[in-house]
PDB file of N, CA and C in Angstrom:
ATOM      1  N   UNK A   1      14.748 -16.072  18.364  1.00  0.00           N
ATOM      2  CA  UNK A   1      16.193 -16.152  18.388  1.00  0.00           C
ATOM      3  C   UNK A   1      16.670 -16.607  17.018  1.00  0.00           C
ATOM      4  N   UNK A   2      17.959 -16.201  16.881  1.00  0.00           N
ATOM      5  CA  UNK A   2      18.155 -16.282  15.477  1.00  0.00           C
ATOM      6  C   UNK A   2      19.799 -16.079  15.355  1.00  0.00           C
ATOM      7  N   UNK A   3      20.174 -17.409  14.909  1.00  0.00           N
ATOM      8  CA  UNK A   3      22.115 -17.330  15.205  1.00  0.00           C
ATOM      9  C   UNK A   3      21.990 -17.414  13.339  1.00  0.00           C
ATOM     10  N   UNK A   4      23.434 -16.691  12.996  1.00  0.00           N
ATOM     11  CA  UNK A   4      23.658 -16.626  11.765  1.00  0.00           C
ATOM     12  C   UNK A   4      25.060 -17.048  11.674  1.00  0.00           C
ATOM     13  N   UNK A   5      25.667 -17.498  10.281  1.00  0.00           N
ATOM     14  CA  UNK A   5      26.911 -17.079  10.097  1.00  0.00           C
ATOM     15  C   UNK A   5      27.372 -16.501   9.422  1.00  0.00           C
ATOM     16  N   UNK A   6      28.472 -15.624   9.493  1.00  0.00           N
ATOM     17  CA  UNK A   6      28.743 -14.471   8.258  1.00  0.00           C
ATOM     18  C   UNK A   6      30.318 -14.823   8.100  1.00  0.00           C
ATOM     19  N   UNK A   7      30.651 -14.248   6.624  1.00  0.00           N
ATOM     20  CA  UNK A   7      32.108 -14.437   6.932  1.00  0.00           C
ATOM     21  C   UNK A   7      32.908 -13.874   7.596  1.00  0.00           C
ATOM     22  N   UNK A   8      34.238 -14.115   7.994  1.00  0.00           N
ATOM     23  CA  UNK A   8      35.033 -13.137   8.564  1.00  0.00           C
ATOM     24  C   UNK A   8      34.868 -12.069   8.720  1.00  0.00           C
ATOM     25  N   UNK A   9      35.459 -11.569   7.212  1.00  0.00           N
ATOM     26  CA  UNK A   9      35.454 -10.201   6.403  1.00  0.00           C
ATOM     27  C   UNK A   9      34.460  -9.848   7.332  1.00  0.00           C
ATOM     28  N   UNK A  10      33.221  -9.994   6.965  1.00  0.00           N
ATOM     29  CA  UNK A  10      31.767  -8.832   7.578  1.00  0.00           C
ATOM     30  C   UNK A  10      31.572  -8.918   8.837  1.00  0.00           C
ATOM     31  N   UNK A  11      31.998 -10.083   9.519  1.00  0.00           N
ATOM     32  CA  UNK A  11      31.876 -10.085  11.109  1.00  0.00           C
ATOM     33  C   UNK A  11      33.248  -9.085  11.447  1.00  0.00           C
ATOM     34  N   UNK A  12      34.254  -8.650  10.931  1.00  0.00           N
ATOM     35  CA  UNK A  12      35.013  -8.128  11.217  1.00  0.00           C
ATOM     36  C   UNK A  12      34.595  -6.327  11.158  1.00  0.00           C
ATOM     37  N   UNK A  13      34.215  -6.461  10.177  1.00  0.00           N
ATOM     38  CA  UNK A  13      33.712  -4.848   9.525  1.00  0.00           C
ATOM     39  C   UNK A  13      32.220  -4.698  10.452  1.00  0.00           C
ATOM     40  N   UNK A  14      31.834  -5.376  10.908  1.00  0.00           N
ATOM     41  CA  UNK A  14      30.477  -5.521  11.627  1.00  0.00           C
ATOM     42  C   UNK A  14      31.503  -5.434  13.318  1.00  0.00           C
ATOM     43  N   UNK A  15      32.137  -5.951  13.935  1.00  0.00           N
ATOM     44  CA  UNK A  15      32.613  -5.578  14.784  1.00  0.00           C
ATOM     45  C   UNK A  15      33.693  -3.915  15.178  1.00  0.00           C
ATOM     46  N   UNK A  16      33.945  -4.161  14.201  1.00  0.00           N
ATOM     47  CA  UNK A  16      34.405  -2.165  14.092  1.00  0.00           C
ATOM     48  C   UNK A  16      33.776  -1.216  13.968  1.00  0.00           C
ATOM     49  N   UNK A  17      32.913  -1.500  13.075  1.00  0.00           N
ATOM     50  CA  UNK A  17      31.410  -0.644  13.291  1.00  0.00           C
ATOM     51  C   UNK A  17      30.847  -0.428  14.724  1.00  0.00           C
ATOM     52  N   UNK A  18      30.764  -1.598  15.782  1.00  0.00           N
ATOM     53  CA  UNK A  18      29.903  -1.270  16.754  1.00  0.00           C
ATOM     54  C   UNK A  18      30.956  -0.850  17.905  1.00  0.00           C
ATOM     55  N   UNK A  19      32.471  -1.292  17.269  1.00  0.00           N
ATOM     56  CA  UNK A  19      33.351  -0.496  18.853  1.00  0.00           C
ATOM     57  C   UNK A  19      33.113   0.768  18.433  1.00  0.00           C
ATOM     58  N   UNK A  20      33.158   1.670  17.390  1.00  0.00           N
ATOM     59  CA  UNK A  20      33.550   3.040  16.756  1.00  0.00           C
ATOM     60  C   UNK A  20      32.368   3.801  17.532  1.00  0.00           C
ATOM     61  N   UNK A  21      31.070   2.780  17.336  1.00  0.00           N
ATOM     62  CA  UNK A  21      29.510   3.798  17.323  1.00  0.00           C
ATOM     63  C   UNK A  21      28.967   3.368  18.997  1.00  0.00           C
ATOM     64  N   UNK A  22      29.604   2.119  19.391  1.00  0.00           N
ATOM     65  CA  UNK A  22      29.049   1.896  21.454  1.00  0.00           C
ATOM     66  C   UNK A  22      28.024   1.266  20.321  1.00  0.00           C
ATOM     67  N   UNK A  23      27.495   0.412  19.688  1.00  0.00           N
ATOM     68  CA  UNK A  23      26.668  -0.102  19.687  1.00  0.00           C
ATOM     69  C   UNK A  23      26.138  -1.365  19.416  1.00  0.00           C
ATOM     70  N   UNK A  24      25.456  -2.395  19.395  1.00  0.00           N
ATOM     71  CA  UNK A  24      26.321  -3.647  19.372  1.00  0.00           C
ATOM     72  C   UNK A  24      26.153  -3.996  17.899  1.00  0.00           C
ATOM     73  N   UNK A  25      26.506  -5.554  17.782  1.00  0.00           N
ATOM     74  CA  UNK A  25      26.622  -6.065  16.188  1.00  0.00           C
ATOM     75  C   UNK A  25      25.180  -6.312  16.000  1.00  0.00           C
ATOM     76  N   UNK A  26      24.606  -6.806  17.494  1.00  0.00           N
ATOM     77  CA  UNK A  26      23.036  -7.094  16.680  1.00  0.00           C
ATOM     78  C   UNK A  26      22.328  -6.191  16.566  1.00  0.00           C
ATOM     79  N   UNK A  27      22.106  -4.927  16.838  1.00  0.00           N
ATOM     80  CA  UNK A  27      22.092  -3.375  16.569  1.00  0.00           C
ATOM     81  C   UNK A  27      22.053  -3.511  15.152  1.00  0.00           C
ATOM     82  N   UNK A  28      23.294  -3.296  14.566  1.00  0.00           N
ATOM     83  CA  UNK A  28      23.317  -3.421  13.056  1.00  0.00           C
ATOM     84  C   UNK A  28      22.347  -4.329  12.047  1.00  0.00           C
ATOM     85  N   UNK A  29      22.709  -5.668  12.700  1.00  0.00           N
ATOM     86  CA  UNK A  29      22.051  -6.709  11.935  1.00  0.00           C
ATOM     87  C   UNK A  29      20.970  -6.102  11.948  1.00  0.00           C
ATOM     88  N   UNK A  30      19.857  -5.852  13.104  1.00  0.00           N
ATOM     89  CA  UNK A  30      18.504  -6.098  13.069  1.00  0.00           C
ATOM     90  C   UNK A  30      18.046  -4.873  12.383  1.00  0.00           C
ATOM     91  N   UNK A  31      19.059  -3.658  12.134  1.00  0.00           N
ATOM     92  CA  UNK A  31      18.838  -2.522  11.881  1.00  0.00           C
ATOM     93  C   UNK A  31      19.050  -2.886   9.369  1.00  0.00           C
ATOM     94  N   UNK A  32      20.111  -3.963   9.534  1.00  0.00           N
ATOM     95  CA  UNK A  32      20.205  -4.400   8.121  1.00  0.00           C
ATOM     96  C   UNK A  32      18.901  -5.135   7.465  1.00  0.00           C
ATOM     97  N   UNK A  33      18.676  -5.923   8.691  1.00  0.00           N
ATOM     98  CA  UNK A  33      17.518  -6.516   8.180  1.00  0.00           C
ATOM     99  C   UNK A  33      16.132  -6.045   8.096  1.00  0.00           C
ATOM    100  N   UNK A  34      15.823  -5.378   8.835  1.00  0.00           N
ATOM    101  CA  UNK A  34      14.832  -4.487   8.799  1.00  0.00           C
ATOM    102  C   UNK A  34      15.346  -3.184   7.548  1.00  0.00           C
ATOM    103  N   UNK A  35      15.962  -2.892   6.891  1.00  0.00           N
ATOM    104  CA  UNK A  35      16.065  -2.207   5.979  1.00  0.00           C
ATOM    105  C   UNK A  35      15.289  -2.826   5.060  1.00  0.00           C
ATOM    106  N   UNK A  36      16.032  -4.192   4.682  1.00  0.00           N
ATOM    107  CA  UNK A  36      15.967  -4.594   3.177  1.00  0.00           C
ATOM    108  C   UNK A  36      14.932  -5.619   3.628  1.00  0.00           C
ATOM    109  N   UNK A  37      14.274  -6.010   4.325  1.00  0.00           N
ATOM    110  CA  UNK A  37      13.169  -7.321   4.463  1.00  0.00           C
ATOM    111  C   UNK A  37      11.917  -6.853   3.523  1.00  0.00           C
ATOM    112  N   UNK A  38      11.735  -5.587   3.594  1.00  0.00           N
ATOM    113  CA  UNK A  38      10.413  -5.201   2.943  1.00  0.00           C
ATOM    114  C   UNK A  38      10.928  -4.996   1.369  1.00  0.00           C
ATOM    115  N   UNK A  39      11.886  -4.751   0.617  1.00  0.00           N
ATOM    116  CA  UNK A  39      11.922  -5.051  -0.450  1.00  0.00           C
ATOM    117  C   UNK A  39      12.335  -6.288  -0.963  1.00  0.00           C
ATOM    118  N   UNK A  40      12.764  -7.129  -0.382  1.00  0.00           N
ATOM    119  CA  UNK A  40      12.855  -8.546  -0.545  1.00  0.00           C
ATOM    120  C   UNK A  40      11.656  -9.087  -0.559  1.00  0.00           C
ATOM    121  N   UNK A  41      10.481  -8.616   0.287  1.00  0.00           N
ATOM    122  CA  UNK A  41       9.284  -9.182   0.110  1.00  0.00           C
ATOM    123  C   UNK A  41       8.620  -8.758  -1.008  1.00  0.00           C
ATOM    124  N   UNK A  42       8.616  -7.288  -1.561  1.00  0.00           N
ATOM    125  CA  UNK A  42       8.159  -6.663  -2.110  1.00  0.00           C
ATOM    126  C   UNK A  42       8.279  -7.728  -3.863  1.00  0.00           C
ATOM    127  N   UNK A  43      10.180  -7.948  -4.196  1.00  0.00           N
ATOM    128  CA  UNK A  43      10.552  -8.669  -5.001  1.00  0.00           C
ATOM    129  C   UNK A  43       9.979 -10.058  -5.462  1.00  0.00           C
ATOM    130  N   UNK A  44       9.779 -10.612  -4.010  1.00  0.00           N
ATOM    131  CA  UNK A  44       9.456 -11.840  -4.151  1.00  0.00           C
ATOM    132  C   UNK A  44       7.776 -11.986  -4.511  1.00  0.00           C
ATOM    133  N   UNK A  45       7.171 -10.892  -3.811  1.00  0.00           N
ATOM    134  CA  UNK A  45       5.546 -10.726  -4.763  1.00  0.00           C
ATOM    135  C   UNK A  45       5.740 -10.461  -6.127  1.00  0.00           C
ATOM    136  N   UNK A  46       6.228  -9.594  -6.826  1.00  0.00           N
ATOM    137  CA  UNK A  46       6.202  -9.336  -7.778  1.00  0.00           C
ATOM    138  C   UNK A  46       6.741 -10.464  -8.837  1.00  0.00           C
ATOM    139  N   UNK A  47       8.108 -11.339  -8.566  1.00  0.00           N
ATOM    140  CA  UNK A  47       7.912 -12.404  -8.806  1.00  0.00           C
ATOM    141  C   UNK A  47       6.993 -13.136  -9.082  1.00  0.00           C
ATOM    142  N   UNK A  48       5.713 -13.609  -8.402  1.00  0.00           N
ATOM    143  CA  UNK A  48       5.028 -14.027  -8.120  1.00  0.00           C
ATOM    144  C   UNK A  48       4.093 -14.073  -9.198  1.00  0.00           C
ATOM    145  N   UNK A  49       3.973 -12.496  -9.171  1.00  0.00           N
ATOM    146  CA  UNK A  49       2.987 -11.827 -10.173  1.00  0.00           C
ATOM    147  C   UNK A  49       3.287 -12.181 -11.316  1.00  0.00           C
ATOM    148  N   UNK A  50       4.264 -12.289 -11.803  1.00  0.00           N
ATOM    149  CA  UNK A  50       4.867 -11.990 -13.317  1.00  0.00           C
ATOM    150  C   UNK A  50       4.668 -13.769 -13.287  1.00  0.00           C
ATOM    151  N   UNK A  51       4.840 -14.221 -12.676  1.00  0.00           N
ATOM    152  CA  UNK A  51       5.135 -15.234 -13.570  1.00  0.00           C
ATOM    153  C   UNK A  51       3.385 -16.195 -13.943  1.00  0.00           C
ATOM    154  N   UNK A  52       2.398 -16.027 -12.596  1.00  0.00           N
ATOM    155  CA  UNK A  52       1.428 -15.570 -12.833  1.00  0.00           C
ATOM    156  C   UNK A  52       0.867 -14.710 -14.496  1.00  0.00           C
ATOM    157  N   UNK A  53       1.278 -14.279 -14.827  1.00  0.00           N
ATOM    158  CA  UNK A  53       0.874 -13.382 -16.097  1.00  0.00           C
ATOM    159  C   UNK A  53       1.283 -14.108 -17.219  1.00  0.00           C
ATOM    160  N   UNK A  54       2.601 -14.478 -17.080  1.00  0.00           N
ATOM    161  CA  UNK A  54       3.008 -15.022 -17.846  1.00  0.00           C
ATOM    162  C   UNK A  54       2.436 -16.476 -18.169  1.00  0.00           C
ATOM    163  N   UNK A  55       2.087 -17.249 -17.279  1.00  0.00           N
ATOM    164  CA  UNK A  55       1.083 -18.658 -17.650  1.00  0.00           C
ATOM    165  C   UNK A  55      -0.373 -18.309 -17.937  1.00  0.00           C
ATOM    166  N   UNK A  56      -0.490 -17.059 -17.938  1.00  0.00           N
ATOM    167  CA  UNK A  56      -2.153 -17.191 -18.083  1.00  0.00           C
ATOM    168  C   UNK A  56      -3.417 -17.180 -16.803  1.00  0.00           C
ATOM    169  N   UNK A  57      -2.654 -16.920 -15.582  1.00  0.00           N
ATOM    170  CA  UNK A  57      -3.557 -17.405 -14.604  1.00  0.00           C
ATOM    171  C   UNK A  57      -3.770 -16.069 -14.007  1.00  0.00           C
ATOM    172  N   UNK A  58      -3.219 -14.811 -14.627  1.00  0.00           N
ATOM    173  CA  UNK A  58      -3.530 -13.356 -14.619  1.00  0.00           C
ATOM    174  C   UNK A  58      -3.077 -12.511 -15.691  1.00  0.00           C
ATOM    175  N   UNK A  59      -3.896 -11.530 -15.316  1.00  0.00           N
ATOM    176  CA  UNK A  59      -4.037 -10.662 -16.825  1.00  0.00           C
ATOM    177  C   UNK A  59      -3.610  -9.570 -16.022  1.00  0.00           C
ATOM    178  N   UNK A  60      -3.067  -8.657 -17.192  1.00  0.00           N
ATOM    179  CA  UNK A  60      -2.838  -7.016 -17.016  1.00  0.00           C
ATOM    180  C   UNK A  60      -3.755  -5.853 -17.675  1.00  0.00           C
ATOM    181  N   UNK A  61      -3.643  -5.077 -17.198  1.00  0.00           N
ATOM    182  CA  UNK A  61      -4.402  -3.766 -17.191  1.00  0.00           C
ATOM    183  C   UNK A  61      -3.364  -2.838 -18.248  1.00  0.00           C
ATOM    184  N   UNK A  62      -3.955  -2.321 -19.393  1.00  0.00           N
ATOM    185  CA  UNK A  62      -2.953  -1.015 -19.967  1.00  0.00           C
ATOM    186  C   UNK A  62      -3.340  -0.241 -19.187  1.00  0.00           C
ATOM    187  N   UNK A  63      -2.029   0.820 -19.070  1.00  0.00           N
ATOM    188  CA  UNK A  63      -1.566   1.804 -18.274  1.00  0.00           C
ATOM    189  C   UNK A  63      -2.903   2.751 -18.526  1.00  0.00           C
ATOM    190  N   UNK A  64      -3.268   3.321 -19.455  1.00  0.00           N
ATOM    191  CA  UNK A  64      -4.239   3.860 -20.620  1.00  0.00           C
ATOM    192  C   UNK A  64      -5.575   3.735 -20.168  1.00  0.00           C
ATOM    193  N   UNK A  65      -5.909   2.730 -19.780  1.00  0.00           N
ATOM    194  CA  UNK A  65      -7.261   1.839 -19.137  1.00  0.00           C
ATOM    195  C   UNK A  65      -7.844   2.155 -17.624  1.00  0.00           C
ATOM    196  N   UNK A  66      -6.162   1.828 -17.116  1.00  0.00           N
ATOM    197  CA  UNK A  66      -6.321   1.895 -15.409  1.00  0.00           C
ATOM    198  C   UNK A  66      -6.624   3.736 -15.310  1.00  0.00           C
ATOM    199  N   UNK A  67      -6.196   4.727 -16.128  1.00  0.00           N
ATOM    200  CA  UNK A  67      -5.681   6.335 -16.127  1.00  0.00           C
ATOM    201  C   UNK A  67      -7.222   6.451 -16.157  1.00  0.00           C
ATOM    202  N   UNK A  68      -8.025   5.766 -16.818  1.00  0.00           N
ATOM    203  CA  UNK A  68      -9.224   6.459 -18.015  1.00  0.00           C
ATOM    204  C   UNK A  68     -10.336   5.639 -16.646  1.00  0.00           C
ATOM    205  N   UNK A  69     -10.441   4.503 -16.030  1.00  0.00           N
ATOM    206  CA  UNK A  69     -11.063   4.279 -15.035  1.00  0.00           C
ATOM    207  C   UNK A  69     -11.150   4.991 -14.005  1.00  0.00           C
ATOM    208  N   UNK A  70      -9.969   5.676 -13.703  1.00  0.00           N
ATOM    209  CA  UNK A  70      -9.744   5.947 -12.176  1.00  0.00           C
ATOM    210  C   UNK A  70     -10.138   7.403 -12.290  1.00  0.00           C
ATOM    211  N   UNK A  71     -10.070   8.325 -13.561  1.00  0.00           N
ATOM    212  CA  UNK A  71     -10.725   9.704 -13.542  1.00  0.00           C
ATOM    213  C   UNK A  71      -9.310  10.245 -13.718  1.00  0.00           C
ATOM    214  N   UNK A  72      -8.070   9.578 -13.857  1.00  0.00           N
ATOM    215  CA  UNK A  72      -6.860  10.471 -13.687  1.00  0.00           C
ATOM    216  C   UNK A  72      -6.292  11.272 -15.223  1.00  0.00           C
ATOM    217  N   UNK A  73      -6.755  10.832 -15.940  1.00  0.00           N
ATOM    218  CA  UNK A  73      -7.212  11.909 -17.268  1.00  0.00           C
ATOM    219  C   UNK A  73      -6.873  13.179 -17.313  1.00  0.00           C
ATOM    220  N   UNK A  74      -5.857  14.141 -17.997  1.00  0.00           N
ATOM    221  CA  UNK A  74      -5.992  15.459 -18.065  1.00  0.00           C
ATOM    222  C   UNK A  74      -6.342  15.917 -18.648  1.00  0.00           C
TER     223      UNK A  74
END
């Protein structure tokens, strides 16, 4: 379970949305959040990564290196 608050504005535009379509507001939500959850995660790894690289506690691969390992060479 999971109560939120939104402002007006979007609870309003979020309630016209679901009289127009018969469908409800948490319809939407779960349908918003499930959009964008996997690139929010995606962001927040990569975050992760970089900053990782940036102290030293990982290294990168040239583009050049990874092409010439993997056989992808033309």
């Amino acid at each position: 379970m999971l109560a939120i608050r939104l402002p007006q504005s979007i609870e309003k535009r979020l309630e016209k949305l679901a009289r127009r379509t018969g469908r409800t507001k948490t319809y939407y939500v779960r349908e918003a959040i499930l959009e964008h959850l996997e690139d929010l995660e995606d962001m927040y790894l990569a975050e992760g990564a970089l900053e990782r690289v940036r102290s030293g506690e990982e290294q990168t691969i040239p583009l050049k290196d990874v092409v010439k390992r993997h056989g992808l060479q033309r």
